[in-house]
Protein backbone atom coordinates (compact mmCIF):
# COMPACT_ATOMS: atom_id res chain seq x y z
CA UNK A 1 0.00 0.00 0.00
CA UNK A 2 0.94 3.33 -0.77
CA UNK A 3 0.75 5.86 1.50
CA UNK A 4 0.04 9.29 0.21
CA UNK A 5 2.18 12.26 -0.07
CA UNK A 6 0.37 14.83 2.17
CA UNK A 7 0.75 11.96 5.03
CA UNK A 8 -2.12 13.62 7.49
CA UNK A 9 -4.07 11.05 9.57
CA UNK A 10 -7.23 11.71 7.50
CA UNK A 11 -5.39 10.59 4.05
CA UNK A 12 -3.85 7.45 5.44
CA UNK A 13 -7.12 6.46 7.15
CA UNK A 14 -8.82 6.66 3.77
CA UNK A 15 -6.03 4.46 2.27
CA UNK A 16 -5.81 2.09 5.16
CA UNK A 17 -9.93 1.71 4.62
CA UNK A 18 -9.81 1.01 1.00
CA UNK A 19 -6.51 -1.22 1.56
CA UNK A 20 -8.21 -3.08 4.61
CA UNK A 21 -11.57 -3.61 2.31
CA UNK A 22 -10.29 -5.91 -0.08
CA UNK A 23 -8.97 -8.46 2.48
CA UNK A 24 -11.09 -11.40 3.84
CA UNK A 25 -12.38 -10.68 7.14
CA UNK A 26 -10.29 -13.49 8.61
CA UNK A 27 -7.20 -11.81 7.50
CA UNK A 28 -8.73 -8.49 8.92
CA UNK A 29 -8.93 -9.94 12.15
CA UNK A 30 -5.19 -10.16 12.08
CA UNK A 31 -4.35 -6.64 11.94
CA UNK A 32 -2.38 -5.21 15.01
CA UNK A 33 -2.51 -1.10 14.83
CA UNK A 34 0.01 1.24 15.32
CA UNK A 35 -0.46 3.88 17.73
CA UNK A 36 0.95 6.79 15.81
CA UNK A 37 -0.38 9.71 14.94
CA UNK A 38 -1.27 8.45 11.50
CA UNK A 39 -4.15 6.04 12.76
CA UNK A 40 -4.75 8.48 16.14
CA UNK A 41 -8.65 8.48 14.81
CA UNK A 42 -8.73 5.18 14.14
């Protein structure tokens, strides 16, 4: 996945979502999320 260029939380939450979509929800279940700033609205 690519993250995008302006890197504000709001951008990479929209690519995470659209990234995290395509998966099976086993594999979502998998997931273990950062605490940065990047997924702070998560």
């Amino acid at each position: 996945m690519r993250v995008p260029d302006r890197r504000r939380g709001e951008d990479f939450a929209a690519a995470l979502a659209t990234a995290v979509g395509d998966l099976p929800p086993i594999a979502r279940r998998t997931l273990t999320w950062d605490q940065g700033s990047e997924t702070a609205r998560h």
